[in-house]
Protein backbone atom coordinates (compact mmCIF):
# COMPACT_ATOMS: atom_id res chain seq x y z
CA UNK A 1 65.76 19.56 -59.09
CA UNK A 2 64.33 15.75 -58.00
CA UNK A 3 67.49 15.29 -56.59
CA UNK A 4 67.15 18.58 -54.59
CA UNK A 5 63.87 17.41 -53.27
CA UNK A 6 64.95 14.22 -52.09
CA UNK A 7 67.51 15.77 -50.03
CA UNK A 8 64.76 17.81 -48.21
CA UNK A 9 62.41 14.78 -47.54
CA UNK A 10 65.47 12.72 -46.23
CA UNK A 11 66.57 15.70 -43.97
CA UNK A 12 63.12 16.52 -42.89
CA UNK A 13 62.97 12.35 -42.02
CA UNK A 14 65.87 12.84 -39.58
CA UNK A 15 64.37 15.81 -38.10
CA UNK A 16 61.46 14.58 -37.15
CA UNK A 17 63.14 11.18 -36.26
CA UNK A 18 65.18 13.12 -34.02
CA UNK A 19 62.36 15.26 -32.51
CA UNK A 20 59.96 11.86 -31.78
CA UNK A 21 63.13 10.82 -29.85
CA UNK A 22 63.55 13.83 -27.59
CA UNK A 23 59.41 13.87 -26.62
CA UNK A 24 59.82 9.86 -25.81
CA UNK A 25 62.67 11.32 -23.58
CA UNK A 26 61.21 14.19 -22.11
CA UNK A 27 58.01 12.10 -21.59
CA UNK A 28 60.39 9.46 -20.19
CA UNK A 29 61.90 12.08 -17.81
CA UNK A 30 58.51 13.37 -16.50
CA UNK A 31 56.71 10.13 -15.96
CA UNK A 32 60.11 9.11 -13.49
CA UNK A 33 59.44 12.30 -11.68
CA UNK A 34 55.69 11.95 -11.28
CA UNK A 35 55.88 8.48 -10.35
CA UNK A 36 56.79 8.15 -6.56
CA UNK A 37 57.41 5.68 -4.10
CA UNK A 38 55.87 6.26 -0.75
CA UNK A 39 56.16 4.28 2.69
CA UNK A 40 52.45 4.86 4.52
CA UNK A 41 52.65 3.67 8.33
CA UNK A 42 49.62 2.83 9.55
CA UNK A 43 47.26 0.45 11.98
CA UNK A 44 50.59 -1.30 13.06
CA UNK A 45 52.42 -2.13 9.64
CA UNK A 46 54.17 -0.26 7.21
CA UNK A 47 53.36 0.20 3.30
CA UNK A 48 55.14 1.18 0.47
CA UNK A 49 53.49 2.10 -2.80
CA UNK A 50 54.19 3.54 -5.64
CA UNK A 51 51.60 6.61 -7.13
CA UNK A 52 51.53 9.53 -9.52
CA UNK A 53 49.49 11.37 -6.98
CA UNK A 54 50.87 14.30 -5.71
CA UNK A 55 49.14 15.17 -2.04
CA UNK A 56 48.22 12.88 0.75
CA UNK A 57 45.23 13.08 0.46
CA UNK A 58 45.05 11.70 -3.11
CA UNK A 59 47.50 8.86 -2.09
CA UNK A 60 45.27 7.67 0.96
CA UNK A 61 41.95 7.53 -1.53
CA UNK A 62 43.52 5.74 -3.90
CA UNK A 63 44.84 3.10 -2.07
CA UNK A 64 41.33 2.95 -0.10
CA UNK A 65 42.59 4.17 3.08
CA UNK A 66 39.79 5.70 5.36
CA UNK A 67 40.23 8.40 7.90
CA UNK A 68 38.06 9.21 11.01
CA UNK A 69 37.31 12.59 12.17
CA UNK A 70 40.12 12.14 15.39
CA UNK A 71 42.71 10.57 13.24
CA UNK A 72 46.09 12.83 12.56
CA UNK A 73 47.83 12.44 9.49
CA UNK A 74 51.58 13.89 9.24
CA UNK A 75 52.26 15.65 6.43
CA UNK A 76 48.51 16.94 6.35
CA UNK A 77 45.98 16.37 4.03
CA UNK A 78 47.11 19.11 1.41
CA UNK A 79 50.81 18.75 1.47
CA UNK A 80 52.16 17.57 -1.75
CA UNK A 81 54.86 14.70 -1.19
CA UNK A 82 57.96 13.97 -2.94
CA UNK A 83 59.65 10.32 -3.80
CA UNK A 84 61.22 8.88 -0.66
CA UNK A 85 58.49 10.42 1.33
CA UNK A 86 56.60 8.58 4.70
CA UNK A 87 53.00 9.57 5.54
CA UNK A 88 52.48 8.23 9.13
CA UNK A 89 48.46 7.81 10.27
CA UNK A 90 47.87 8.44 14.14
CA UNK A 91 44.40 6.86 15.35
CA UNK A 92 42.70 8.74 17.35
CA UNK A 93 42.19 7.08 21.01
CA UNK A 94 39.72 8.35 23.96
CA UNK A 95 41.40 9.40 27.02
CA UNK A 96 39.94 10.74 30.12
CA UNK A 97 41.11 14.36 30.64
CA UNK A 98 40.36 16.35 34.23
CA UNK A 99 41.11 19.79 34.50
CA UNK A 100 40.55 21.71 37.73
CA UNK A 101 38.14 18.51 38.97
CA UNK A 102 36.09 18.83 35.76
CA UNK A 103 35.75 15.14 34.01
CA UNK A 104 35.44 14.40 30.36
CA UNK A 105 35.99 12.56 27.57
CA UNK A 106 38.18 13.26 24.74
CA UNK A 107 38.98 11.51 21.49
CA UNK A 108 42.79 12.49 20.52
CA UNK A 109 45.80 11.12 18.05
CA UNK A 110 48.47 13.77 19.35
CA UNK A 111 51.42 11.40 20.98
CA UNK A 112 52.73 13.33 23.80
CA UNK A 113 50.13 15.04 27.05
CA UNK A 114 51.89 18.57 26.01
CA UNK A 115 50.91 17.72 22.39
CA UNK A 116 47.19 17.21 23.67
CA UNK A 117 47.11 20.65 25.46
CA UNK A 118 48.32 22.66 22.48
CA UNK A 119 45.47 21.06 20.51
CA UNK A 120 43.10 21.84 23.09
CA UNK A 121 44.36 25.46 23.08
CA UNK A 122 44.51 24.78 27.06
CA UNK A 123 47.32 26.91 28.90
CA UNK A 124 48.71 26.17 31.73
CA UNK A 125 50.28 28.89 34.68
CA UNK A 126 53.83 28.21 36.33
CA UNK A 127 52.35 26.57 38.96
CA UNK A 128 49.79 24.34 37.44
CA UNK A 129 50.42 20.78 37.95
CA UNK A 130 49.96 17.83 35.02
CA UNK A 131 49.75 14.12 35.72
CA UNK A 132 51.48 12.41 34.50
CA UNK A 133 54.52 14.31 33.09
CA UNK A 134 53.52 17.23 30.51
CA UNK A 135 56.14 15.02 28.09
CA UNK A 136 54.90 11.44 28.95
CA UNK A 137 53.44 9.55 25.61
CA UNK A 138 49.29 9.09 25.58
CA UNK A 139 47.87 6.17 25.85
CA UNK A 140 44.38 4.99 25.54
CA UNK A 141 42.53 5.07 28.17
CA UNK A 142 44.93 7.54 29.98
CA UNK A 143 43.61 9.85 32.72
CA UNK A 144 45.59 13.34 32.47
CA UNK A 145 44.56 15.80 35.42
CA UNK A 146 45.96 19.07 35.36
CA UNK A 147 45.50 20.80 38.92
CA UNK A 148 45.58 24.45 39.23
CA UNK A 149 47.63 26.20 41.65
CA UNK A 150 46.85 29.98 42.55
CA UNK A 151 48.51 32.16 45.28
CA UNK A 152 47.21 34.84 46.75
CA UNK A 153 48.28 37.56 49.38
CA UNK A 154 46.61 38.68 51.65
CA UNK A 155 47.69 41.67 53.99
CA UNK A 156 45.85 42.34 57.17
CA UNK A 157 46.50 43.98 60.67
CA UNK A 158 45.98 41.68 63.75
CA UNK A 159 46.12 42.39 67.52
CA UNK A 160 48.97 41.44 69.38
CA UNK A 161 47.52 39.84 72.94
CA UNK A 162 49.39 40.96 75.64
CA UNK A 163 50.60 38.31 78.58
CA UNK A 164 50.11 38.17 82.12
CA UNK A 165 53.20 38.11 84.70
CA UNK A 166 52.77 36.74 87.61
CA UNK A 167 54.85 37.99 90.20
CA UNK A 168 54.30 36.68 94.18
CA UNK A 169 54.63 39.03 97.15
CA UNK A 170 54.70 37.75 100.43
CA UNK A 171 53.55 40.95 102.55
CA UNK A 172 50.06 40.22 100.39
CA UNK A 173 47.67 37.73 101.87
CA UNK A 174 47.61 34.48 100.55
CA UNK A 175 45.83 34.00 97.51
CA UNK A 176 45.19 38.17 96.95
CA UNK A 177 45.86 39.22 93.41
CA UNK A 178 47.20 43.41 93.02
CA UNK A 179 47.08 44.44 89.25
CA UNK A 180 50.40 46.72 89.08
CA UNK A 181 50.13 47.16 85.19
CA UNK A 182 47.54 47.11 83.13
CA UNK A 183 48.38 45.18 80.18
CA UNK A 184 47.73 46.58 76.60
CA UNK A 185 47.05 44.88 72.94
CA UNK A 186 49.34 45.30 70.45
CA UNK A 187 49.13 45.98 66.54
CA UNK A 188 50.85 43.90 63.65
CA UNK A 189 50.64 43.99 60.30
CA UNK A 190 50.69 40.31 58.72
CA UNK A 191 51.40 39.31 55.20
CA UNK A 192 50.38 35.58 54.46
CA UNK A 193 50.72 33.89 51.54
CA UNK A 194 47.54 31.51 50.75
CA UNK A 195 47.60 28.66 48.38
CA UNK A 196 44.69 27.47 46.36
CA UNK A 197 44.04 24.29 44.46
CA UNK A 198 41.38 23.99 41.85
CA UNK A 199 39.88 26.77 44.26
CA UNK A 200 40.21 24.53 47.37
CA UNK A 201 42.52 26.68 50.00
CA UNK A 202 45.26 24.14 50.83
CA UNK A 203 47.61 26.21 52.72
CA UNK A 204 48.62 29.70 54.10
CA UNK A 205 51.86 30.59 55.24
CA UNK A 206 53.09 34.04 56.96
CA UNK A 207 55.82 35.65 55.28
CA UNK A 208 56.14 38.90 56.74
CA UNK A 209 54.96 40.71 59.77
CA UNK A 210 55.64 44.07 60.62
CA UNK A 211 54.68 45.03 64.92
CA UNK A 212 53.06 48.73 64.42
CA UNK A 213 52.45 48.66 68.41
CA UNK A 214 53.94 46.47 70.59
CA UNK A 215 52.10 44.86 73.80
CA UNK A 216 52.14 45.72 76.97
CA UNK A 217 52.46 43.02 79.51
CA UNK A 218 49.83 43.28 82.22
CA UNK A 219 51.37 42.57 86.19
CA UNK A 220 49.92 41.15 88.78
CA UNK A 221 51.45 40.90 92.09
CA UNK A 222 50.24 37.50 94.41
CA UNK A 223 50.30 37.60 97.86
CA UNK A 224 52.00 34.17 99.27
CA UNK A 225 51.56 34.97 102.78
CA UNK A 226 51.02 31.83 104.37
CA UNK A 227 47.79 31.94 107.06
CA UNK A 228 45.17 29.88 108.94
CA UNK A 229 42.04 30.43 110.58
CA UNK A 230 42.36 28.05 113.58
CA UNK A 231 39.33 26.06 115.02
CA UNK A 232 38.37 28.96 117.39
CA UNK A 233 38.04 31.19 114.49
CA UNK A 234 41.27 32.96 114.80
CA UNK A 235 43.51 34.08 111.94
CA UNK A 236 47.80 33.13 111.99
CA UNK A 237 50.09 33.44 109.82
CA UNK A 238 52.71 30.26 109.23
CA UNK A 239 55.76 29.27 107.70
CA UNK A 240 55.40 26.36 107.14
CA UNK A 241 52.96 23.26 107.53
CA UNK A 242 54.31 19.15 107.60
CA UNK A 243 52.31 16.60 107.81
CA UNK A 244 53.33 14.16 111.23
CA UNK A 245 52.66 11.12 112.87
CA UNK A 246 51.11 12.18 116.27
CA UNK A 247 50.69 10.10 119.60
CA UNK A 248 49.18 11.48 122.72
CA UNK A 249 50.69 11.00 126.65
CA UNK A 250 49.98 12.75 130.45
CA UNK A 251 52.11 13.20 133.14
CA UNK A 252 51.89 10.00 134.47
CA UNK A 253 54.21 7.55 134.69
CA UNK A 254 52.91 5.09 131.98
CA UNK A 255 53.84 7.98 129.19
CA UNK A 256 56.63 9.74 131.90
CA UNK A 257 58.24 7.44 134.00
CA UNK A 258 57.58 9.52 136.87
CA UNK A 259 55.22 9.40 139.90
CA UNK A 260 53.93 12.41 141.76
CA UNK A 261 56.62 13.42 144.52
CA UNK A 262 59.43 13.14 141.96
CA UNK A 263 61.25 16.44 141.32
CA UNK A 264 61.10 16.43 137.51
CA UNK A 265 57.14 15.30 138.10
CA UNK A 266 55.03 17.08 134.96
CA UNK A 267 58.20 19.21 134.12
CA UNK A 268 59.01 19.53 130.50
CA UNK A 269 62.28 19.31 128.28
CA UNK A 270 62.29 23.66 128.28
CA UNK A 271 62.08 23.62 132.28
CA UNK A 272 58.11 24.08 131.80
CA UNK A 273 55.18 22.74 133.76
CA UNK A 274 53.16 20.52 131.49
CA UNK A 275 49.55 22.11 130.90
CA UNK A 276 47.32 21.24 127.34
CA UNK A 277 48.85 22.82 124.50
CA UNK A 278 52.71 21.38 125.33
CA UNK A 279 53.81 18.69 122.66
CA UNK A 280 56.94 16.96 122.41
CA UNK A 281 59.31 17.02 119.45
CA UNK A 282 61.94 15.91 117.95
CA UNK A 283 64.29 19.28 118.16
CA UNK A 284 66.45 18.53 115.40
CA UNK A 285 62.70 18.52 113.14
CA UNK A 286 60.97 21.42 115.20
CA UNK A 287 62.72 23.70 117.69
CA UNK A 288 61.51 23.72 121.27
CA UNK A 289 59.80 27.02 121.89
CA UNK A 290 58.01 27.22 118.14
CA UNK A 291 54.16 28.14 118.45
CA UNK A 292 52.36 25.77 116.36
CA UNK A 293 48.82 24.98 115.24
CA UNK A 294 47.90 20.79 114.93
CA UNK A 295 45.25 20.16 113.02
CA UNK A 296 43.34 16.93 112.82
CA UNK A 297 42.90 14.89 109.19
CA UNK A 298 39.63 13.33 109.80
CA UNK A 299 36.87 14.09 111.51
CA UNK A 300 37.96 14.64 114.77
CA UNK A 301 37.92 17.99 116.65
CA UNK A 302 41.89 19.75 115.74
CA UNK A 303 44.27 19.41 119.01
CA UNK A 304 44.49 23.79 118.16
CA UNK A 305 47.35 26.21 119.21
CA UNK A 306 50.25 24.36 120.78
CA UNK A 307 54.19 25.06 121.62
CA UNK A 308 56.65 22.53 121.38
CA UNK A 309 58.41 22.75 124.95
CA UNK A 310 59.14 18.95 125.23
CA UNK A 311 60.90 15.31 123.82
CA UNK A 312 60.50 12.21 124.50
CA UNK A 313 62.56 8.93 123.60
CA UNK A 314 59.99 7.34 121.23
CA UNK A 315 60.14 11.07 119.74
CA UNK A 316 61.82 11.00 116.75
CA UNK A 317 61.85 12.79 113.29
CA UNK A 318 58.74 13.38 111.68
CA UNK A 319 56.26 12.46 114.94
CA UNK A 320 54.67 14.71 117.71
CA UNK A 321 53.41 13.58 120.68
CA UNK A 322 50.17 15.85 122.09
CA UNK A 323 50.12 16.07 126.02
CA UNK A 324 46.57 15.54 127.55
CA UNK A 325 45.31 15.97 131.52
CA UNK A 326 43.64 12.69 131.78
CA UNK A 327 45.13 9.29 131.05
CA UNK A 328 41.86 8.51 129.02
CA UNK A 329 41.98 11.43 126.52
CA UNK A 330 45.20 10.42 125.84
CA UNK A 331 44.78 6.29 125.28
CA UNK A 332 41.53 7.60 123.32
CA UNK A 333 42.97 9.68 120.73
CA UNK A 334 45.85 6.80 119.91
CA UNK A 335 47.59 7.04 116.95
CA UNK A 336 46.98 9.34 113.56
CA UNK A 337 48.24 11.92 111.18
CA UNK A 338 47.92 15.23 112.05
CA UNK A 339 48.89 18.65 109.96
CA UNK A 340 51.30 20.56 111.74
CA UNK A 341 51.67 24.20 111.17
CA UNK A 342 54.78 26.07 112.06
CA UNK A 343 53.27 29.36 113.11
CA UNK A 344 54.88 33.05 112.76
CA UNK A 345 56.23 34.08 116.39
């Protein structure tokens, strides 16, 4: 029977022996697991540690590590971590933000300007512009301005202004204007595109138009008859008017060459007998026989209705020479430029 017993106690021994061994190594086992290395990046350097804490949150307070209200920690506060894990601490940083040319200051950790928005909850349309680049990295002091773009159309009718077609007529006096059609607006309809930034119009741009009515051209005939009212107050039509170097001579025979008795005495070029109102031309310039009208340039009193019926040597392209009675009128009026006007016949 004591021998019986002592076999119990002995095997008991070893059970419990063996049962103080497999806590040590389950306790073994689950101190490894809750025991955890962790790298922590922050202010510039890099830390590893080693903690039985199980969130980040936990980890940062016990090894003293203080967090402002801006700062971003990845994973967050609450996430548990494993071994092998990195907890990386963003500062927050001030940067100036301006959206749609409103100013302010904000106090941000997110890395990227697309990162800032989301936090913001701030959306941006198609055409919304970001500077810099929507994926550029923050920095502090940074100035993001987001611009916003709108377009509008607009649709509106708008007259069409008709032209005015001159068209000359020379059986109408000079100068006398005959409306033949009357002109008429037209009607469009115009579709134009108008572009807005931060509310400021910027641009507008037609994209369509559709003509409802077209215009009507209005025509007015001109008359282009040539005419002048002469120094005696009569009205002629001309052709043509050039502007000559005139000279003045008699019969006599300082501008002639010829003396009373002689046969061709005060006869003209044409066969004529000299009288005021003959001039000499060059025929090749004016035509012997064309009525004309010379009018003086200055202030002197206009030599008036004339016909060129005769030539003279010194006579040659663009002169005149004016015949007078008296050898006086003619050594008086000299030399000068005088309008010549080619009159109708």
């Amino acid at each position: 029977m004591e021998s019986f017993l002592s076999s119990q106690r002995f095997f008991n021994k070893k059970i419990l022996i063996a049962a103080m061994i497999l806590l040590l190594v389950f306790t073994g086992v689950i101190v490894a697991q809750l025991n955890k290395t962790v790298i922590i990046n922050h202010d510039g350097q890099q830390t590893e540690v080693k903690t039985f804490a199980s969130s980040v949150e936990d980890i940062l307070k016990k090894e003293g590590i203080q967090l402002n209200e801006k700062d971003k920690v990845i994973p967050q506060l609450h996430e548990k971590v494993k071994d092998g894990s990195t907890i990386t601490i963003h500062r927050g940083f001030e940067i100036i933000l301006i959206d749609a040319g409103q100013e302010k200051t904000i106090t941000t950790a997110e890395a990227t300007i697309e990162d800032l928005l989301k936090s913001l909850n701030i959306e941006l349309s198609k055409l919304d512009e970001v500077e810099p680049g929507i994926n550029n990295t923050l920095h502090p002091g940074e100035v993001v301005k987001i611009t916003r773009v709108e377009e509008s159309l607009l649709v509106e009718e708008q007259e069409i202004p008709f032209q005015t077609i001159i068209r000359y007529n020379d059986s109408l006096e000079h100068g006398e204007l005959v409306t033949t059609q009357e002109g008429q607006k037209g009607l469009k309809e115009v579709k134009v595109k108008i572009a807005y930034e931060d509310g400021i119009e910027i641009s507008r741009e037609i994209i369509e138009e559709k003509i409802h009515k077209p215009a009507i051209n209005e025509i007015v005939e001109k008359g282009t008859m040539n005419y002048i009212v002469t120094s005696r107050g009569e009205v002629r039509r001309y052709k043509k008017v050039l502007t000559m170097e005139a000279t003045a001579y008699d019969a006599g025979y300082e501008s002639t060459g010829k003396r009373p008795g002689d046969p061709y005495y005060g006869i003209t070029r044409s066969g004529t007998k000299v009288r005021p109102g003959v001039v000499a031309v060059d025929p090749s310039v004016i035509p012997l026989g064309t009525k004309l009208y010379i009018e003086s340039t200055d202030s002197t009193p206009s030599y008036g209705i004339a016909v060129a019926e005769d030539t003279g040597g010194a006579i040659k392209g663009n002169r005149i020479d004016l015949y007078y009675e008296k050898r006086s009128e003619a050594l008086k009026f000299g030399r000068r430029d005088v309008k010549v006007y080619i009159l109708e016949q």
